[in-house]
N, C-alpha and C. Protein backbone atom coordinates (compact mmCIF):
# COMPACT_ATOMS: atom_id res chain seq x y z
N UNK A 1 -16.33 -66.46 4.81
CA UNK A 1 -16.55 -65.05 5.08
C UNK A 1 -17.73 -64.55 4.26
N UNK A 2 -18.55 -63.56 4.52
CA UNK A 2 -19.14 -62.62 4.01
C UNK A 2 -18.75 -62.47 3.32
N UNK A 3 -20.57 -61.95 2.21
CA UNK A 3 -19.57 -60.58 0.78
C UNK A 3 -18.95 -59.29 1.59
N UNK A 4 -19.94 -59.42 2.27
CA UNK A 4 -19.72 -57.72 2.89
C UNK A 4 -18.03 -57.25 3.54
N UNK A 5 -17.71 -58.59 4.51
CA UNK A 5 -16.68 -58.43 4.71
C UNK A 5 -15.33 -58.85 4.34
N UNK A 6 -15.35 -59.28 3.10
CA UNK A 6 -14.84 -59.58 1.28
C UNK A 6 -14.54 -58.43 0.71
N UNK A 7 -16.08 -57.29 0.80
CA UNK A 7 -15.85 -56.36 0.22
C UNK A 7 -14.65 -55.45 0.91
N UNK A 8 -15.16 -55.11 1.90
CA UNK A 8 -14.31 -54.92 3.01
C UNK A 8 -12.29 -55.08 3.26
N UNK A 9 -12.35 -55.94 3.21
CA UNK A 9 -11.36 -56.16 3.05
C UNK A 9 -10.37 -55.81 1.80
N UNK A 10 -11.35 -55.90 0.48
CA UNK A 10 -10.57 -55.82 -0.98
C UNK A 10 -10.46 -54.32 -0.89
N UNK A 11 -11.62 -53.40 -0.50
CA UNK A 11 -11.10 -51.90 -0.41
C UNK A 11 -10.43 -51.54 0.73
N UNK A 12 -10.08 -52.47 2.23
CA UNK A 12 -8.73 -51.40 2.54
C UNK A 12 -7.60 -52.09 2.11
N UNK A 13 -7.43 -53.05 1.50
CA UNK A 13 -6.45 -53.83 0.65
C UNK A 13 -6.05 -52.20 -0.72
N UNK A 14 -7.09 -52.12 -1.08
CA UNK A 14 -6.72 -51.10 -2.23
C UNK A 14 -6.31 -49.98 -1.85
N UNK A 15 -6.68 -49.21 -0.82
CA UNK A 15 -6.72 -48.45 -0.34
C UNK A 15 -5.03 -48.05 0.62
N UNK A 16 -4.92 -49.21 0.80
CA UNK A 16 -3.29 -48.94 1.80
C UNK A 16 -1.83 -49.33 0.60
N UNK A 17 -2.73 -49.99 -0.47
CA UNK A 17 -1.47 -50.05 -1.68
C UNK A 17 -1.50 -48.73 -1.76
N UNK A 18 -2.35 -47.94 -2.46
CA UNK A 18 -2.48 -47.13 -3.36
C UNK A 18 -1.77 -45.90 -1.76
N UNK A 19 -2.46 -45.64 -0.98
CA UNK A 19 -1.45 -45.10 0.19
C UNK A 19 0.17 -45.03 0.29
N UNK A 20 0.40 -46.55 0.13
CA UNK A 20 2.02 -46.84 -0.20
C UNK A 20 2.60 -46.33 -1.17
N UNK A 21 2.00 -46.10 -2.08
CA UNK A 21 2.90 -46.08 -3.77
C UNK A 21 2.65 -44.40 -3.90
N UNK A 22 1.82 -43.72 -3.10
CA UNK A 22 1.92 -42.22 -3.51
C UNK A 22 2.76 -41.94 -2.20
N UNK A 23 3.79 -42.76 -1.59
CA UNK A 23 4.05 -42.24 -0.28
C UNK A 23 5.76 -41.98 -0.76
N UNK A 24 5.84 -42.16 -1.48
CA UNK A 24 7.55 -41.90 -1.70
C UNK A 24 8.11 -40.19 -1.11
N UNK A 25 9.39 -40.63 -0.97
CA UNK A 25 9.95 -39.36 -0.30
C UNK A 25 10.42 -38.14 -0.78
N UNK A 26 10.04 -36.85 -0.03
CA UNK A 26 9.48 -35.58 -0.54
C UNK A 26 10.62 -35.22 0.01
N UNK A 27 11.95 -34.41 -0.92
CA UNK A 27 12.96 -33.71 -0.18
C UNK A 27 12.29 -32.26 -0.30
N UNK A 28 12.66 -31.79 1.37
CA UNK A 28 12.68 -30.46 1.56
C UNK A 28 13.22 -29.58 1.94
N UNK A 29 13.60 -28.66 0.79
CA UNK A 29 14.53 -27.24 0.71
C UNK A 29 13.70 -26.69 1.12
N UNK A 30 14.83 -25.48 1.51
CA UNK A 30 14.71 -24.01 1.34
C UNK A 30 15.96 -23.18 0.24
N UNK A 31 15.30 -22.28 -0.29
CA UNK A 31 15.70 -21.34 -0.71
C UNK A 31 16.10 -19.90 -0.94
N UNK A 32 16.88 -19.28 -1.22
CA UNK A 32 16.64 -17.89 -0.91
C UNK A 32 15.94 -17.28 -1.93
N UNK A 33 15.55 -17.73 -2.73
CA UNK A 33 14.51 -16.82 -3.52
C UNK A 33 14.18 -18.24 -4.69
N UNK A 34 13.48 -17.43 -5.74
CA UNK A 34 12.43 -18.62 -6.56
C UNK A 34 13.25 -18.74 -7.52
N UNK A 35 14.13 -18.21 -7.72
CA UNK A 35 14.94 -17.92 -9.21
C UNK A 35 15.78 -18.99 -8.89
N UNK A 36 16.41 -19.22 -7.91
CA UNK A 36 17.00 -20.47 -6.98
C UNK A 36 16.14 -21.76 -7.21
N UNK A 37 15.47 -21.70 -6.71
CA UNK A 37 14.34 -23.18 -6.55
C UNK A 37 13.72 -23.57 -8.56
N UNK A 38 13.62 -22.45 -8.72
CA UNK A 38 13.34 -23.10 -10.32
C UNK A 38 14.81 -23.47 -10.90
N UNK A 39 15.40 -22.99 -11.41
CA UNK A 39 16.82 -23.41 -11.45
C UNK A 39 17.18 -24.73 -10.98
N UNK A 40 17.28 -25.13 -9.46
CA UNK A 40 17.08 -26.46 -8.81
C UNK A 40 16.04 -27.17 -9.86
N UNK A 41 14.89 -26.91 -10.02
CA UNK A 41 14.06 -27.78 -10.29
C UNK A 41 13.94 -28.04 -11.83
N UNK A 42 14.57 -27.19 -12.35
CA UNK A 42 14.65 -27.33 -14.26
C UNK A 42 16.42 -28.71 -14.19
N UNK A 43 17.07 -28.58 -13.37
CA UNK A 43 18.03 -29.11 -13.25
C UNK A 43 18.06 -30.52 -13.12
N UNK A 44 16.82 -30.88 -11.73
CA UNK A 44 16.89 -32.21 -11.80
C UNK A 44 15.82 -32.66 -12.46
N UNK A 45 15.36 -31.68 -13.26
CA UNK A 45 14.17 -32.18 -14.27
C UNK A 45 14.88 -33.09 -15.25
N UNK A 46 16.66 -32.26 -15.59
CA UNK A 46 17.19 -32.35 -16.47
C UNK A 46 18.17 -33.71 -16.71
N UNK A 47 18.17 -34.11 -15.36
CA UNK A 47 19.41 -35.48 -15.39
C UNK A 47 18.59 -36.71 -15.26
N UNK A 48 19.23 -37.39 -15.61
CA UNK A 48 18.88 -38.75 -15.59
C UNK A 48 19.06 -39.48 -14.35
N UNK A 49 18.26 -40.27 -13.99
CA UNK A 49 18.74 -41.51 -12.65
C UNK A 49 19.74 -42.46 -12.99
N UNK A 50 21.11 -42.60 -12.90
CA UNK A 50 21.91 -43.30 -13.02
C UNK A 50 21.42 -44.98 -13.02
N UNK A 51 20.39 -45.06 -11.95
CA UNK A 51 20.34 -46.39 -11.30
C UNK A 51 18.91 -46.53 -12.26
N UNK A 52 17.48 -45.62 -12.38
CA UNK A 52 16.51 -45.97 -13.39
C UNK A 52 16.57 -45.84 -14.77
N UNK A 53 15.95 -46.70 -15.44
CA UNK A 53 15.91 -46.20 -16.70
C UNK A 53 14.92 -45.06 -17.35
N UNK A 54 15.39 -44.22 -17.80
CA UNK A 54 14.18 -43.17 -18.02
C UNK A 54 13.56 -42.18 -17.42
N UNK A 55 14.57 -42.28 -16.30
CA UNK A 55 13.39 -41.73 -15.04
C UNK A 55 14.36 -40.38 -14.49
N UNK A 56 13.85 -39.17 -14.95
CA UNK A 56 14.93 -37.95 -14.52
C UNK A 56 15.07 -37.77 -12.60
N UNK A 57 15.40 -37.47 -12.17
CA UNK A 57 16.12 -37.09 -10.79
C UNK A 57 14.78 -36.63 -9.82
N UNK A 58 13.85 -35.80 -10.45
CA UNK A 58 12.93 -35.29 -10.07
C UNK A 58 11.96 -36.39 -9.74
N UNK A 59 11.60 -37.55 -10.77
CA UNK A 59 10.74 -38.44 -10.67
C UNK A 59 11.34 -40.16 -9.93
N UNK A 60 12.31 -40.01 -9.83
CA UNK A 60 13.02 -41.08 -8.92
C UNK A 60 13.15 -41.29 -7.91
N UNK A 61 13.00 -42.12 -6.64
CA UNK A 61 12.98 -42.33 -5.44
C UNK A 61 13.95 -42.93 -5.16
N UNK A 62 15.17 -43.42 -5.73
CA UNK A 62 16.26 -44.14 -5.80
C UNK A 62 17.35 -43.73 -4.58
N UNK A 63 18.03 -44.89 -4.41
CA UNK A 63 18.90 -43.44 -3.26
C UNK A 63 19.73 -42.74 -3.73
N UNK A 64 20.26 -42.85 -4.85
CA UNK A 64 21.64 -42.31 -5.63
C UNK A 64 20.60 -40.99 -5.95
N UNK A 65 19.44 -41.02 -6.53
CA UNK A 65 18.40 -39.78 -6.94
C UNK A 65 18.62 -38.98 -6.32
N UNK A 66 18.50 -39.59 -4.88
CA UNK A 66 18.28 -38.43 -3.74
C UNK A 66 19.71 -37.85 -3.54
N UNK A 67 20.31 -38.52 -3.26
CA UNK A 67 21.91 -38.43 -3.14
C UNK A 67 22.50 -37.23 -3.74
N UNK A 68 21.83 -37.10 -5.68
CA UNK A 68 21.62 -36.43 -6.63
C UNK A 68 21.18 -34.84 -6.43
N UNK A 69 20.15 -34.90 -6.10
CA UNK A 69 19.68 -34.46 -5.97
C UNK A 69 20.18 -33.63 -4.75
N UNK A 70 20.29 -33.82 -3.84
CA UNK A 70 21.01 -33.56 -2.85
C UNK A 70 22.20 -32.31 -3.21
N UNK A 71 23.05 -33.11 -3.63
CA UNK A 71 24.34 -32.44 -4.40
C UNK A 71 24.00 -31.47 -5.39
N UNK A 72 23.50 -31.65 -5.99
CA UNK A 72 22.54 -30.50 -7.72
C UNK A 72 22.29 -29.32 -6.23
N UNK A 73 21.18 -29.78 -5.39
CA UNK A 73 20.78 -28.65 -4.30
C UNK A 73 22.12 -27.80 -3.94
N UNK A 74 23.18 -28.83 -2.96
CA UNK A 74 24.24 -27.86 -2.63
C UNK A 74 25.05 -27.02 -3.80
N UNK A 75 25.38 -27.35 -4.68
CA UNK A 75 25.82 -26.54 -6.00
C UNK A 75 25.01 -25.64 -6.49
N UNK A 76 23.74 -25.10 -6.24
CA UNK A 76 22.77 -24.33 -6.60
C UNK A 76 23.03 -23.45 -5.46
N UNK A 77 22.84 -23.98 -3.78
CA UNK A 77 22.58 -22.98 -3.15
C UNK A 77 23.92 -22.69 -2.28
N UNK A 78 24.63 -23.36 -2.11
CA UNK A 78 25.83 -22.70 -1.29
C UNK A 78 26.97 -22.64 -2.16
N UNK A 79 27.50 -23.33 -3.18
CA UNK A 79 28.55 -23.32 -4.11
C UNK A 79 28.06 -22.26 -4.95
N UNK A 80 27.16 -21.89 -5.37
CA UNK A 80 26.34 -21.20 -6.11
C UNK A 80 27.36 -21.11 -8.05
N UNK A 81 26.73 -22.75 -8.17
CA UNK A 81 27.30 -22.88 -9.57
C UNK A 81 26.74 -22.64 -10.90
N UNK A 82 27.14 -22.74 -11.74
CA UNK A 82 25.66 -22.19 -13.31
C UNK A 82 25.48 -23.30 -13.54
N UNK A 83 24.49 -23.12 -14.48
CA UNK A 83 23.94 -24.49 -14.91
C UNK A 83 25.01 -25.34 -15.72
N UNK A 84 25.95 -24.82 -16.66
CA UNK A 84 26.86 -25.18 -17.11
C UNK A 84 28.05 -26.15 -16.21
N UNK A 85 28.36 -25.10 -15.38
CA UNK A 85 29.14 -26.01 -14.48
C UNK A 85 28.85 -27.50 -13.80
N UNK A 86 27.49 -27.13 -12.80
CA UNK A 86 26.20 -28.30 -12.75
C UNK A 86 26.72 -29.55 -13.33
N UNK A 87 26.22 -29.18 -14.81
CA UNK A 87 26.35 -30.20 -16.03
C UNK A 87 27.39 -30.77 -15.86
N UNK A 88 28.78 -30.24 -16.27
CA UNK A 88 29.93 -30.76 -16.09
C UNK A 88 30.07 -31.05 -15.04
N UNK A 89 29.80 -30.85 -13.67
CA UNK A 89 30.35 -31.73 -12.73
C UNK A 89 29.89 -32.72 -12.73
N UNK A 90 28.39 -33.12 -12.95
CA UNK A 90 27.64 -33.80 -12.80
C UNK A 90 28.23 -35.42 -13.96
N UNK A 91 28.23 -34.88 -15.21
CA UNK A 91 28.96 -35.58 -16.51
C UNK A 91 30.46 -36.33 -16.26
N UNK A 92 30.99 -35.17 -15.34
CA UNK A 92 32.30 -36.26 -15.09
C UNK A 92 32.54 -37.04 -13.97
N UNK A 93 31.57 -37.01 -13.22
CA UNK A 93 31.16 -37.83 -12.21
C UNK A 93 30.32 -39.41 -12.82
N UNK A 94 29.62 -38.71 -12.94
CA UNK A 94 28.40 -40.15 -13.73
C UNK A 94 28.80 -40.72 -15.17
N UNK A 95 29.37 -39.63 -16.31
CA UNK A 95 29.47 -40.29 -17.72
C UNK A 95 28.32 -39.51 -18.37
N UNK A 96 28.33 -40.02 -19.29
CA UNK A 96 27.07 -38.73 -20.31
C UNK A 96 25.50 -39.98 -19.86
N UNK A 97 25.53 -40.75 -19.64
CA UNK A 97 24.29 -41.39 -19.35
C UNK A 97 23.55 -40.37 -18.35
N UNK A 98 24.18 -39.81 -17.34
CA UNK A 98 22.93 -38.53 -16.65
C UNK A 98 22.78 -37.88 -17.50
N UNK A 99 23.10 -37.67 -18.92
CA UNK A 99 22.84 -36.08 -19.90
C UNK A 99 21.33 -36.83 -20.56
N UNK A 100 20.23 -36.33 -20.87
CA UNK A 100 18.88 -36.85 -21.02
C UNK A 100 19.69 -36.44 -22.87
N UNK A 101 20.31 -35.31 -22.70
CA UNK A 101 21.05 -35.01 -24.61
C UNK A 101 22.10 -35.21 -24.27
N UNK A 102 22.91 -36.35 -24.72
CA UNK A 102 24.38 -36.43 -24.96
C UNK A 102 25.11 -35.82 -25.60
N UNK A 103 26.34 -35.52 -25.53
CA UNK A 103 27.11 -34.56 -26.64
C UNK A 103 27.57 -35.22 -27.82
N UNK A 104 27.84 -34.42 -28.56
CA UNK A 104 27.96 -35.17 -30.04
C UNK A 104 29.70 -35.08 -30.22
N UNK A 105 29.99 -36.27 -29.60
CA UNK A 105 31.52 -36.33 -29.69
C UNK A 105 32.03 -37.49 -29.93
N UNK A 106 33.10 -38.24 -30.63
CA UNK A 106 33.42 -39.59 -31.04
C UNK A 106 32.59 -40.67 -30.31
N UNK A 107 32.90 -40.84 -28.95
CA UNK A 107 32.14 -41.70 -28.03
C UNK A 107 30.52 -42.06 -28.01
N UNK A 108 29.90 -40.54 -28.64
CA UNK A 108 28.20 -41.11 -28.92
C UNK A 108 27.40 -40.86 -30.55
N UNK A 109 28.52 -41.23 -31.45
CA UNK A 109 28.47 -40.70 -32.54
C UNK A 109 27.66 -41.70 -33.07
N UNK A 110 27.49 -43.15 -32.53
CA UNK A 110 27.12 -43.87 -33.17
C UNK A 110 25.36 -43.96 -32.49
N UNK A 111 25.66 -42.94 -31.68
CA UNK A 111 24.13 -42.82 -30.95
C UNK A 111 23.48 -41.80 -31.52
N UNK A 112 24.08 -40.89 -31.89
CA UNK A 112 23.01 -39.79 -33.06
C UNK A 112 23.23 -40.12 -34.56
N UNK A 113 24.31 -41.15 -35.09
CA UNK A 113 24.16 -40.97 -36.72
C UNK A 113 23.16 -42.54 -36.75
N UNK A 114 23.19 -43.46 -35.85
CA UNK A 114 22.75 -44.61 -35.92
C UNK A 114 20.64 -44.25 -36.67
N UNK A 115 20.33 -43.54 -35.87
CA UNK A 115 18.50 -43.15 -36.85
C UNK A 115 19.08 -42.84 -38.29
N UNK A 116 20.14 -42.06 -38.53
CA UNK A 116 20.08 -41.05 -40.11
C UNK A 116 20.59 -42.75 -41.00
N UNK A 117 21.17 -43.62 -40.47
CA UNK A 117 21.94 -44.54 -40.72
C UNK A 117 21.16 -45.61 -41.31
N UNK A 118 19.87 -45.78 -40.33
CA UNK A 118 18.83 -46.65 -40.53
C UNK A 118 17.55 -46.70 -41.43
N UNK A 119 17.30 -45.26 -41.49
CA UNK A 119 16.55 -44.55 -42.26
C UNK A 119 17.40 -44.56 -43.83
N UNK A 120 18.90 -44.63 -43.85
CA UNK A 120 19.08 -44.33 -45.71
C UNK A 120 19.25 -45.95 -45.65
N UNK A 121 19.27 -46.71 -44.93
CA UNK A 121 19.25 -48.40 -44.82
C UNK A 121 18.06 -48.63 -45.65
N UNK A 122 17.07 -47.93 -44.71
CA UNK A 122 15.69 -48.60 -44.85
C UNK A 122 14.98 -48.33 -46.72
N UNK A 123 15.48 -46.86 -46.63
CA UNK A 123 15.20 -46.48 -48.18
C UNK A 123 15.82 -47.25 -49.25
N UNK A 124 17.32 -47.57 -49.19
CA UNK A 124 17.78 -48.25 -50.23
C UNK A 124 17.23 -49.37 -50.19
N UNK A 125 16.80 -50.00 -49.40
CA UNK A 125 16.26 -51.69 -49.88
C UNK A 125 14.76 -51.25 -50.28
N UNK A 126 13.98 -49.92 -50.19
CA UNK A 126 12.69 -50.25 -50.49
C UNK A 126 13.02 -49.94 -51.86
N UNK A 127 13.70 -48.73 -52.38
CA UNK A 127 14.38 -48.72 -54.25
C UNK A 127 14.88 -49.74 -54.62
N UNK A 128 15.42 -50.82 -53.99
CA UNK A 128 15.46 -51.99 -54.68
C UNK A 128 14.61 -52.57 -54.83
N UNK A 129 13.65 -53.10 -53.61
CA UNK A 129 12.37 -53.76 -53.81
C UNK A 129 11.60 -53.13 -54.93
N UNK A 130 11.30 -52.07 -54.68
CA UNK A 130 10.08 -51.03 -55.75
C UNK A 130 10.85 -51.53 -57.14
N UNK A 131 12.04 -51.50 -57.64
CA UNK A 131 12.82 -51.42 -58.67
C UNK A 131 12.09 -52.52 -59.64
N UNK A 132 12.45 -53.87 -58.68
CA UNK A 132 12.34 -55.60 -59.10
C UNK A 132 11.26 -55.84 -60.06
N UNK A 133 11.12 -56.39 -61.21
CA UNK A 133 10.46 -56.60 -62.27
C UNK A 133 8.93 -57.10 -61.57
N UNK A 134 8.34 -57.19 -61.78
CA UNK A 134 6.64 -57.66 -61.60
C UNK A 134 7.19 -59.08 -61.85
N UNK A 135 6.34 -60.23 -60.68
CA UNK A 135 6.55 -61.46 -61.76
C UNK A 135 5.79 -61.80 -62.75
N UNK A 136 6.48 -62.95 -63.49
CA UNK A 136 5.84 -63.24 -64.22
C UNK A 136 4.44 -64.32 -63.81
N UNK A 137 3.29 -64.09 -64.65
CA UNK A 137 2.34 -65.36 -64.55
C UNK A 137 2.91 -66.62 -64.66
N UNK A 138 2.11 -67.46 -63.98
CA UNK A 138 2.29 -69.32 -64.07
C UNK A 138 1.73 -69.34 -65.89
N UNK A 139 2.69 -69.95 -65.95
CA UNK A 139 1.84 -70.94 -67.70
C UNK A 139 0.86 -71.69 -67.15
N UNK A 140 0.30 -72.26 -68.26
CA UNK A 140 -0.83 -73.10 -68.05
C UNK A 140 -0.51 -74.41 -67.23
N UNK A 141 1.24 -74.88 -67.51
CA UNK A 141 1.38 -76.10 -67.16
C UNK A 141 1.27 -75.92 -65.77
N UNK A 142 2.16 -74.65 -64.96
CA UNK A 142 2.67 -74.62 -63.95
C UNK A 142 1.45 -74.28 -62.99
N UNK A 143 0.23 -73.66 -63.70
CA UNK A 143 -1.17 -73.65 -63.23
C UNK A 143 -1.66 -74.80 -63.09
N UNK A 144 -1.56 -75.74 -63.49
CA UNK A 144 -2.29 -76.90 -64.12
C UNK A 144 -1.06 -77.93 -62.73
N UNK A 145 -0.19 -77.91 -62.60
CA UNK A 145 0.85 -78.65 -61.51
C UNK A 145 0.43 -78.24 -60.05
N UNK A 146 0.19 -76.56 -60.02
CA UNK A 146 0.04 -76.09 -59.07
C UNK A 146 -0.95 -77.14 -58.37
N UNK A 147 -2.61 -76.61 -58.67
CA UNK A 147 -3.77 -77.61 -58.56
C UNK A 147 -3.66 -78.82 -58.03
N UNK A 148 -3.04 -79.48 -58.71
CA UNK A 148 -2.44 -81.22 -58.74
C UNK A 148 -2.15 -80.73 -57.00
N UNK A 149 -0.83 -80.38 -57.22
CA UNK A 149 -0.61 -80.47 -55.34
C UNK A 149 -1.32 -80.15 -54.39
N UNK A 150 -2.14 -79.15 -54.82
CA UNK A 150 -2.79 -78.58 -54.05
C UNK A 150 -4.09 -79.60 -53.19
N UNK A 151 -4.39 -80.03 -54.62
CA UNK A 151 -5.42 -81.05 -54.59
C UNK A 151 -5.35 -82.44 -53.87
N UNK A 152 -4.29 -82.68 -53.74
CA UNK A 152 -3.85 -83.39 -53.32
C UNK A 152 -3.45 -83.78 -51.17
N UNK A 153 -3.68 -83.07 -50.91
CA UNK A 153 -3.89 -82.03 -49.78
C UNK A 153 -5.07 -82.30 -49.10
């Protein structure tokens, strides 16, 4: 083949990825007013994707996301629930893994004291280290042995 039609090819090659990967699916509401739709949208800003890691409701293409998402919608606009409620339905459905902040209750205790935990870890061994005497110098002999092996090498 041609450069030309090499070139050709590598840009609609680039061109129909990059097409694909901004093509994910756009759910579309309606609302009765904006106070509604932001609400919706601070909400699934707010949960987590069960199925991604990291990835809140808003930024997921997953089907459970949508699914999610979906449901967050009907509880906003026809159940017409608070955000509070939301939460809790949402929490005892999924587990605190949709909460992006978990609650601080026996079950994730070891998930917020575990940093304060690691951090007085990390300090006590550096006051020990810092503490430890300077060593001492090699004597002459153990200077003088060192060499030898070294030299030897």
């Amino acid at each position: 083949m041609s450069p030309p039609v090499v070139k050709a090819l590598l840009v609609s090659m680039i061109l129909c990825c990059a097409a694909a990967e901004g093509a994910a699916p756009v759910d579309t509401y309606t609302f009765a007013d904006t106070h509604q739709e932001s609400r919706y949208r601070a909400l699934i800003d707010e949960f987590r994707c069960p199925k991604c890691l990291n990835t809140n409701l808003s930024g997921s293409d997953a089907p459970i996301a949508m699914d999610l998402r979906r449901t967050v919608y009907r509880l906003v606009t026809v159940e017409h629930l608070e955000d509070g409620e939301i939460r809790t339905y949402l929490q005892e459905r999924y587990g605190d893994f949709v909460l992006y902040d978990p609650p601080f209750k026996p079950a994730t205790w070891a998930l917020w004291l575990a940093p304060v935990g690691f951090v007085l870890i990390s300090v006590l061994v550096l006051l020990r280290v810092l503490r430890q005497p300077p060593a001492e110098p090699l004597s002459v002999s153990e200077t003088e042995r060192l060499r030898v092996i070294l030299d030897d090498d």
